[in-house]
C-alpha atoms as a PDB file:
ATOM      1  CA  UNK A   1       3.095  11.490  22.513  1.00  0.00           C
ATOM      2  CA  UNK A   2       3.396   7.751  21.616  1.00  0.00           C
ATOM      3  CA  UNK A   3       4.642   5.610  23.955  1.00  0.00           C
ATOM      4  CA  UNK A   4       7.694   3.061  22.429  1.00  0.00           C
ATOM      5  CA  UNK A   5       6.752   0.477  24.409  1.00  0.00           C
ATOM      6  CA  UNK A   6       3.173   0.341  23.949  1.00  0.00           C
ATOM      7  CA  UNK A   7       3.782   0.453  20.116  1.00  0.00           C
ATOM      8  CA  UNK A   8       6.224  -2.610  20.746  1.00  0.00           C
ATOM      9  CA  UNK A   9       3.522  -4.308  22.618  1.00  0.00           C
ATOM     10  CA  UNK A  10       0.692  -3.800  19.621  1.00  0.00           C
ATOM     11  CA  UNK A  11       3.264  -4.834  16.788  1.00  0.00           C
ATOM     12  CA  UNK A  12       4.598  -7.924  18.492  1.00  0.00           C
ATOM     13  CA  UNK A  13       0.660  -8.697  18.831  1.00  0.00           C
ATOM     14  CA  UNK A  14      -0.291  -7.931  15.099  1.00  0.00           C
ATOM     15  CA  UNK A  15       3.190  -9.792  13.911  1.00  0.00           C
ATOM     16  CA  UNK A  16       1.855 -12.922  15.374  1.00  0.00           C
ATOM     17  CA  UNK A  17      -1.455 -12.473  14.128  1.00  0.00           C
ATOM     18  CA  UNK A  18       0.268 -12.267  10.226  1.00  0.00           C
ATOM     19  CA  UNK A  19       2.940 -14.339  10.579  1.00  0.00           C
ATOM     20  CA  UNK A  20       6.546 -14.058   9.647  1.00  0.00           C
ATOM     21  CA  UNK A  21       6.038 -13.393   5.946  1.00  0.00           C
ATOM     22  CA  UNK A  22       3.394  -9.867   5.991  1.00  0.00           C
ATOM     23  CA  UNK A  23       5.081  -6.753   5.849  1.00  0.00           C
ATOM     24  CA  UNK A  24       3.220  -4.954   8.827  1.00  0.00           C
ATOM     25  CA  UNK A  25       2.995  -0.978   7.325  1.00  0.00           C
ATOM     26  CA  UNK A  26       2.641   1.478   9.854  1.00  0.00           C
ATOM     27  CA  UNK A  27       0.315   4.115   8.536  1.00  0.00           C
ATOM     28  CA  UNK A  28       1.264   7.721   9.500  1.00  0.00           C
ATOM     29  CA  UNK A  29      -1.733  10.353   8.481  1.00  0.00           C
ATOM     30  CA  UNK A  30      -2.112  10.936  11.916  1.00  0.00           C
ATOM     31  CA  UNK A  31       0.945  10.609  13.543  1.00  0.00           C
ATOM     32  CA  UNK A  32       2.831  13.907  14.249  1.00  0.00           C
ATOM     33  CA  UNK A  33       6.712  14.002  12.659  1.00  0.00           C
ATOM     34  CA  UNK A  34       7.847  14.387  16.267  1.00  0.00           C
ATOM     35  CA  UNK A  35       6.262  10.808  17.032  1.00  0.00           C
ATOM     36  CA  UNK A  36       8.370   9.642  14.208  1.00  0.00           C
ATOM     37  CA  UNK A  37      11.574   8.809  16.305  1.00  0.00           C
ATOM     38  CA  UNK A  38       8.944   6.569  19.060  1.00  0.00           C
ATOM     39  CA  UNK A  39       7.730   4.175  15.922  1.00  0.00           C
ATOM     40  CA  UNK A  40      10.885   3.963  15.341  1.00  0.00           C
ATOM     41  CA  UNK A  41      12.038   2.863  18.712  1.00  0.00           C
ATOM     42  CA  UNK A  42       8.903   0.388  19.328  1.00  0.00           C
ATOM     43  CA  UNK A  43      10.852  -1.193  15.952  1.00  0.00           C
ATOM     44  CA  UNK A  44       8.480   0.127  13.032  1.00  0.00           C
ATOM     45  CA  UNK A  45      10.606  -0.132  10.060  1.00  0.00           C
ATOM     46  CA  UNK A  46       8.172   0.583   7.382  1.00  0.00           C
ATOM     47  CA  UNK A  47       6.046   3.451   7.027  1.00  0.00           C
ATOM     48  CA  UNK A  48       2.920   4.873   4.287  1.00  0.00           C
ATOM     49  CA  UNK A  49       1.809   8.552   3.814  1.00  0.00           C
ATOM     50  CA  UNK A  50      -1.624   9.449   2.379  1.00  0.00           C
ATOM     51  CA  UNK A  51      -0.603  12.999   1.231  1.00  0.00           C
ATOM     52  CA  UNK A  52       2.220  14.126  -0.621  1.00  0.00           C
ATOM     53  CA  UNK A  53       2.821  17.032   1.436  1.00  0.00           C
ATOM     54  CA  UNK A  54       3.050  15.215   4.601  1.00  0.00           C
ATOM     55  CA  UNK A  55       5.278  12.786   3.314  1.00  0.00           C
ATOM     56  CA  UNK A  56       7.945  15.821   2.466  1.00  0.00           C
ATOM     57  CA  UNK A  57       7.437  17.531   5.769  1.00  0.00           C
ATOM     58  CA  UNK A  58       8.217  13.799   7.534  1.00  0.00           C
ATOM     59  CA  UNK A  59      10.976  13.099   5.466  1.00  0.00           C
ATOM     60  CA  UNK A  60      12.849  16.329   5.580  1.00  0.00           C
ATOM     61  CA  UNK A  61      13.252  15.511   9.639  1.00  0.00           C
ATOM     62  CA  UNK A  62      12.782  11.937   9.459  1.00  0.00           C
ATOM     63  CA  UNK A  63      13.645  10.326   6.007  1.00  0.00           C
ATOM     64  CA  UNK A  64      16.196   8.194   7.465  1.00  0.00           C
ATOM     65  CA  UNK A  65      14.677   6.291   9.945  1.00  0.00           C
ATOM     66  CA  UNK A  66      12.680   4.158   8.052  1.00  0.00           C
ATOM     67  CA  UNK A  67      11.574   2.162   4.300  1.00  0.00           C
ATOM     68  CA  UNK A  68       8.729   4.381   3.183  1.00  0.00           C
ATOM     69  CA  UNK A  69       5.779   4.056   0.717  1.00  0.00           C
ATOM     70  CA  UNK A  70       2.956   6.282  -0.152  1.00  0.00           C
ATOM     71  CA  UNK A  71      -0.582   5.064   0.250  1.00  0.00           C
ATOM     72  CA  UNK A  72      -2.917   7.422  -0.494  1.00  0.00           C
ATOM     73  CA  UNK A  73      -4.526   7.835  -3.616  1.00  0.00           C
ATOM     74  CA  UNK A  74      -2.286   8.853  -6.379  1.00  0.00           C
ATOM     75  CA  UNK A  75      -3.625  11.945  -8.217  1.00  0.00           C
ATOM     76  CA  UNK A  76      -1.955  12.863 -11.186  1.00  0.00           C
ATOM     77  CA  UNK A  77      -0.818  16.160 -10.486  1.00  0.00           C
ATOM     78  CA  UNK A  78       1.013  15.084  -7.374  1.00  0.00           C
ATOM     79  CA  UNK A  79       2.987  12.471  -9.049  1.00  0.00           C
ATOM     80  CA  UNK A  80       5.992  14.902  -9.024  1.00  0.00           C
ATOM     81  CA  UNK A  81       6.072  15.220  -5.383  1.00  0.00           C
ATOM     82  CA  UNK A  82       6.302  11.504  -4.861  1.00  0.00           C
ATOM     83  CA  UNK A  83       8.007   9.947  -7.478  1.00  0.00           C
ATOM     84  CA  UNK A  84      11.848   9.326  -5.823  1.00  0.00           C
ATOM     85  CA  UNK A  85      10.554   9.607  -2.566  1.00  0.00           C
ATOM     86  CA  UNK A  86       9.557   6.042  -1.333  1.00  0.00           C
ATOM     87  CA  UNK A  87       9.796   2.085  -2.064  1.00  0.00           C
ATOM     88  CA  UNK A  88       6.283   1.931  -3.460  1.00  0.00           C
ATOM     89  CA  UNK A  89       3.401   3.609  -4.461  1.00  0.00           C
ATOM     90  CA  UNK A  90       0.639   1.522  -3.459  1.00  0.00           C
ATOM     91  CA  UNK A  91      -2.704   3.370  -5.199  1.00  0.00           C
ATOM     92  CA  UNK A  92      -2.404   3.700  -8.518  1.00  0.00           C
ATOM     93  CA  UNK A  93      -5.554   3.235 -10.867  1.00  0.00           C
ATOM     94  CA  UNK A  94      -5.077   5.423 -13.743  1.00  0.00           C
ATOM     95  CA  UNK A  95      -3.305   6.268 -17.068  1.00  0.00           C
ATOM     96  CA  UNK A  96      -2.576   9.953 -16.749  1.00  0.00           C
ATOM     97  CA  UNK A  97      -0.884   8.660 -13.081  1.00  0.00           C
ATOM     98  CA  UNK A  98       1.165   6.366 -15.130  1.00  0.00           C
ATOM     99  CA  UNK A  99       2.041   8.645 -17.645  1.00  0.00           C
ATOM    100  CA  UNK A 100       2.982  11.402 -15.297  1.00  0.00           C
ATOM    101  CA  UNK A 101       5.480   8.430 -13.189  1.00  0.00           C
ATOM    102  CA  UNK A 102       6.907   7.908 -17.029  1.00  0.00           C
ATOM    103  CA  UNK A 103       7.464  11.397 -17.669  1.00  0.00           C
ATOM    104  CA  UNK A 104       8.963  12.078 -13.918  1.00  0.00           C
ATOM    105  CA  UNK A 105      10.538   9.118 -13.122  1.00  0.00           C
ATOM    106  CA  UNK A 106      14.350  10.195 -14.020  1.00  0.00           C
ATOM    107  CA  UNK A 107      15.543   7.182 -15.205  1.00  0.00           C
ATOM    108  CA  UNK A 108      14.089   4.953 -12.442  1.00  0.00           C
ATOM    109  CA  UNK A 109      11.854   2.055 -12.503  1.00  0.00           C
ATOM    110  CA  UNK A 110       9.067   2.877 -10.180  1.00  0.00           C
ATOM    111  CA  UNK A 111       7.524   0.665  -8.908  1.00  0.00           C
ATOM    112  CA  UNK A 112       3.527   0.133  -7.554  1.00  0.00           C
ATOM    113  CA  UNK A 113       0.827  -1.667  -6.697  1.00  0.00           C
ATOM    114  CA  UNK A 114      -2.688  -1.428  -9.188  1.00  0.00           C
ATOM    115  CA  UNK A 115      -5.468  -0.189  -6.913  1.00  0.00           C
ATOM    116  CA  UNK A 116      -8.613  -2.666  -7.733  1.00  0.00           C
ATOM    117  CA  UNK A 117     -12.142  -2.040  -6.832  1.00  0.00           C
ATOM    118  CA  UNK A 118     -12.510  -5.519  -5.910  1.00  0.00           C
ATOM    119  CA  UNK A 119     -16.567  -5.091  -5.279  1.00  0.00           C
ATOM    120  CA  UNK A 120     -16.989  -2.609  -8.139  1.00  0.00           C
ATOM    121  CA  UNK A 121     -18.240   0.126  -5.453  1.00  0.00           C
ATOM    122  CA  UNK A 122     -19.200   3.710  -7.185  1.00  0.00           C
ATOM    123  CA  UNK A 123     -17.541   5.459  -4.420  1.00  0.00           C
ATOM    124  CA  UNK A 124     -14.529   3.901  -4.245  1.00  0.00           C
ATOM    125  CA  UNK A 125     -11.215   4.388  -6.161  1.00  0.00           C
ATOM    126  CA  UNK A 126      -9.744   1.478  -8.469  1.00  0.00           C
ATOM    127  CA  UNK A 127      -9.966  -0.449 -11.815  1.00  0.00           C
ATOM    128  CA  UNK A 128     -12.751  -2.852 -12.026  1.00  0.00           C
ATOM    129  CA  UNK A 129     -11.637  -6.781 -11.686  1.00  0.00           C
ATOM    130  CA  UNK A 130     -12.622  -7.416 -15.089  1.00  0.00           C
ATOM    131  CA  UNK A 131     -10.239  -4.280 -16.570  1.00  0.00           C
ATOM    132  CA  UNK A 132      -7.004  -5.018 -14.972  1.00  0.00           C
ATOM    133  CA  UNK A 133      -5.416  -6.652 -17.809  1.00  0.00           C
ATOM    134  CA  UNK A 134      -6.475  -4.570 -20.528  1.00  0.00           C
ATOM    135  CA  UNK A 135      -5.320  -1.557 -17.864  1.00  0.00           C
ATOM    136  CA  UNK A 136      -1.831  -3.395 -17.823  1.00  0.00           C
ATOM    137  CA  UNK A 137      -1.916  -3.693 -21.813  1.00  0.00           C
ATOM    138  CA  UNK A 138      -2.027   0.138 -22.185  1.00  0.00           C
ATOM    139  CA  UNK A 139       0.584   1.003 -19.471  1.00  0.00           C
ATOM    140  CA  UNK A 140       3.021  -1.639 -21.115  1.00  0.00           C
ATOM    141  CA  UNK A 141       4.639   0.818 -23.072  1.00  0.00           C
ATOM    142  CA  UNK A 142       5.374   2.734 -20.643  1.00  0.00           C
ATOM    143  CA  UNK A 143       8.813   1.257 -19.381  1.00  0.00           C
ATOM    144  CA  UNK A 144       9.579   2.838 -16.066  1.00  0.00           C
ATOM    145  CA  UNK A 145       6.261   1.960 -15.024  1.00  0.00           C
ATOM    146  CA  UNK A 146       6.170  -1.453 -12.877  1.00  0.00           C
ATOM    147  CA  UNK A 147       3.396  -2.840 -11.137  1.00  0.00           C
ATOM    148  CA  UNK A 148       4.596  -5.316  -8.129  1.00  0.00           C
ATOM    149  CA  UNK A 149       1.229  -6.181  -7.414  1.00  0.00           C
ATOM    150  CA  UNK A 150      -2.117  -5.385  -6.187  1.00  0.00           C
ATOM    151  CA  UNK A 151      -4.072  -3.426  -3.093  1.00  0.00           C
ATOM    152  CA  UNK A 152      -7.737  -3.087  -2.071  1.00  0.00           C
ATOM    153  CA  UNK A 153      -9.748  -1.523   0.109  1.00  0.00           C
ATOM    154  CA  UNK A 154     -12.984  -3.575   0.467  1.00  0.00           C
ATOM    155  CA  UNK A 155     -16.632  -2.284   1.649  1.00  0.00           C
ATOM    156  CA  UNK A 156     -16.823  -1.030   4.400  1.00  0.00           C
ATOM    157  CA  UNK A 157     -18.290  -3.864   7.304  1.00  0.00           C
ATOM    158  CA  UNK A 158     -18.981  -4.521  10.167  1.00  0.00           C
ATOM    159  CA  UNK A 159     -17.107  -8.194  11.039  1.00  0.00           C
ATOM    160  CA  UNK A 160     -13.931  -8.563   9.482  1.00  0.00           C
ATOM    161  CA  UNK A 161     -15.243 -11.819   8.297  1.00  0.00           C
ATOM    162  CA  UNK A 162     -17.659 -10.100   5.927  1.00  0.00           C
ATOM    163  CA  UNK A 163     -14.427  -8.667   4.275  1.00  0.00           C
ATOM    164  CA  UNK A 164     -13.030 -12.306   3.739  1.00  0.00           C
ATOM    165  CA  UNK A 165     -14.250 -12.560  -0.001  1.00  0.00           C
ATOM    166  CA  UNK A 166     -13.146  -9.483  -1.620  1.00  0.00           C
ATOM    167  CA  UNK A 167      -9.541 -10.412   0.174  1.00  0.00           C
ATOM    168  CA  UNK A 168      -9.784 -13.756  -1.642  1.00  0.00           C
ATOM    169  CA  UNK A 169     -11.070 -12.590  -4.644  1.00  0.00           C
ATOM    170  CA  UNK A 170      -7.958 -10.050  -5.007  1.00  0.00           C
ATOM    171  CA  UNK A 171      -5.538 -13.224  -4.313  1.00  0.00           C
ATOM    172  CA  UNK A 172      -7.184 -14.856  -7.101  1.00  0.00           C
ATOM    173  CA  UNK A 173      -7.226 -12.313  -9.451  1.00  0.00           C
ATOM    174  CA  UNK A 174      -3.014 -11.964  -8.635  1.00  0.00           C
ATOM    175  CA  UNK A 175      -3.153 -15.614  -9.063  1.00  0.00           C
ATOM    176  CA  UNK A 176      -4.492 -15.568 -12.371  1.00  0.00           C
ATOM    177  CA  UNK A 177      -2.798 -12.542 -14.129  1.00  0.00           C
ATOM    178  CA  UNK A 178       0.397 -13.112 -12.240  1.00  0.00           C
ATOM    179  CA  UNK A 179       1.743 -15.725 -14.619  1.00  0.00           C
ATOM    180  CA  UNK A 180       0.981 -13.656 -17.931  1.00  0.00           C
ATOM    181  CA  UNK A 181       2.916 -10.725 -17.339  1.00  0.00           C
ATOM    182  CA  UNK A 182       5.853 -11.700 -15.512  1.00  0.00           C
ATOM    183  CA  UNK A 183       9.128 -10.599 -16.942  1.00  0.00           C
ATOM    184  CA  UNK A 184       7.185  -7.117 -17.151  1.00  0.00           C
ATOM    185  CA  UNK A 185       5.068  -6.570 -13.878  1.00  0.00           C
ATOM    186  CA  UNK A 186       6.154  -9.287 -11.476  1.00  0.00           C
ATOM    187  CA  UNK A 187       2.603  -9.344  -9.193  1.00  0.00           C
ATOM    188  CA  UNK A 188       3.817 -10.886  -6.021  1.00  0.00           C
ATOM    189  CA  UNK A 189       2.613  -8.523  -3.397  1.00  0.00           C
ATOM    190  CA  UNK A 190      -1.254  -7.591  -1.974  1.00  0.00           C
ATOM    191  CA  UNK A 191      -1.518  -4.701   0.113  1.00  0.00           C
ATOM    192  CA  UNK A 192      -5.023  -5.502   1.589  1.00  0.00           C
ATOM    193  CA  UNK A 193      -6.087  -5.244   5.379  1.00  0.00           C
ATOM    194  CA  UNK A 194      -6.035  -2.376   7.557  1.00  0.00           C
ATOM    195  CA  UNK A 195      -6.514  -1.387  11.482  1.00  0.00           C
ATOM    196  CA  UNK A 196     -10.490  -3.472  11.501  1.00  0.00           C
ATOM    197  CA  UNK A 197      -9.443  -6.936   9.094  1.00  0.00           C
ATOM    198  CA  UNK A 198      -5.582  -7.233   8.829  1.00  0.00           C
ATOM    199  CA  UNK A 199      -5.682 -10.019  10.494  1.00  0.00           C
ATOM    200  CA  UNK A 200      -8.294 -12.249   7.424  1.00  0.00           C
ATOM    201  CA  UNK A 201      -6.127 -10.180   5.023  1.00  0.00           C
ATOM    202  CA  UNK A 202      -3.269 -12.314   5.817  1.00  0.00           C
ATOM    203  CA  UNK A 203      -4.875 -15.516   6.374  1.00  0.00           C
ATOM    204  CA  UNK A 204      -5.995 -14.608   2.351  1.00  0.00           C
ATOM    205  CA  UNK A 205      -2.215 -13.744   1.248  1.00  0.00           C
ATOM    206  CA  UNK A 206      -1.754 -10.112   2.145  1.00  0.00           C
ATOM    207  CA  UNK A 207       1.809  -9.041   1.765  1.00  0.00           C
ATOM    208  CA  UNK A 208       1.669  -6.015   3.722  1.00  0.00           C
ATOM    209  CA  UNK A 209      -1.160  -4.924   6.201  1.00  0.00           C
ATOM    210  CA  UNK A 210      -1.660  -1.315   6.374  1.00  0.00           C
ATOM    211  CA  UNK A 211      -2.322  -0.710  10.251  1.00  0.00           C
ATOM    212  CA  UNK A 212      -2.523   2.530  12.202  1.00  0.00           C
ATOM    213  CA  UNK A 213      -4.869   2.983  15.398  1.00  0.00           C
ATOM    214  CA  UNK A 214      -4.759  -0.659  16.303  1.00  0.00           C
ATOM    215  CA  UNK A 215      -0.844  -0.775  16.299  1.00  0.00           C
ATOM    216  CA  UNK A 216      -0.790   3.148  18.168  1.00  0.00           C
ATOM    217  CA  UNK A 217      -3.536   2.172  20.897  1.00  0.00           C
ATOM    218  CA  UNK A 218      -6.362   4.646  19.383  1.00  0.00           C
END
């Protein structure tokens, strides 16, 4: 079981490492829904699921506690189970994923975040840097569709310094597109940094840090 104060401890810790203006995201894959209420407690207020079916089990006992998001990656056919559910969806990289938020969305503006492959890796998810405009061209049309931003998961290192660049290099790509399409995808936020580099991810303009074993002592 997780201990409330110990929690408290690690997020006052990680707040001062991000300052006042990072949303600090705890990230639940392996926390047990009985845990829930203890994040809670240690004054978690934000919350991210990686798989659909988790985030329905959590929020059938615990959907009231907390803001939540879903941050694993979004597969088309599982659109329907998350669309309604949370605040953001923070992996989103394809058309059919779109299409599917258009076609379930009821109504509703949903809003994500545009998963970017900031290094271009084969294994990992995300549009390319150099395709995120034309991606946000052919989602246009789809009007319950907004993107708030953008989130990366950088290679894998082994100093969080090494990570530094591909954090920039998101910021600047926000900072270039941002201007262009505001009025239809306002691009403030960058979900970047996790549990090993959340703290560079904020020094390079990460709006929410997506932390789990560092903030639950694992």
């Amino acid at each position: 079981m997780l201990d409330p104060a110990a929690v408290a401890a690690n997020l006052a810790r990680i707040r001062e490492q991000v300052g006042p203006g990072v949303e600090i995201l705890a990230a639940t894959k392996y926390v047990d829904a009985d845990d829930l209420p203890a994040l809670r407690e240690a004054g978690i207020t934000l919350v991210g699921e990686n798989r659909s079916d988790a985030l329905a089990a959590k929020q059938a006992a615990h959907a009231d506690l907390f803001t939540w998001d879903f941050i694993g990656h979004v597969q088309s056919r599982k659109v329907r189970d998350i669309v309604g559910r949370v605040r953001l969806i923070h992996a989103v990289d394809s058309v059919s994923a779109c299409e599917q938020i258009e076609k379930r969305r009821e109504g509703a503006v949903v809003d994500c975040l545009l998963q970017v492959n900031v290094a271009s890796e084969d294994t990992k998810s995300g549009v390319a840097p150099g395709d995120v405009d034309a991606f946000l061209e052919e989602v246009t049309p789809l009007s319950g569709v907004r993107f708030r931003g953008l989130m990366t998961m950088p290679p894998a290192v082994g100093d969080p310094e090494e990570a530094r660049p591909w954090f920039a290099a998101l910021r600047e790509l926000r900072d270039r597109l941002a201007p262009a399409w505001t009025g239809r995808h306002e691009l403030t936020h960058l979900s970047m940094g996790t549990s090993q580099d959340y703290a560079v991810a904020a020094q390079e303009g990460a709006t929410i840090v997506r932390v789990g074993g560092v903030l639950y002592g694992r």
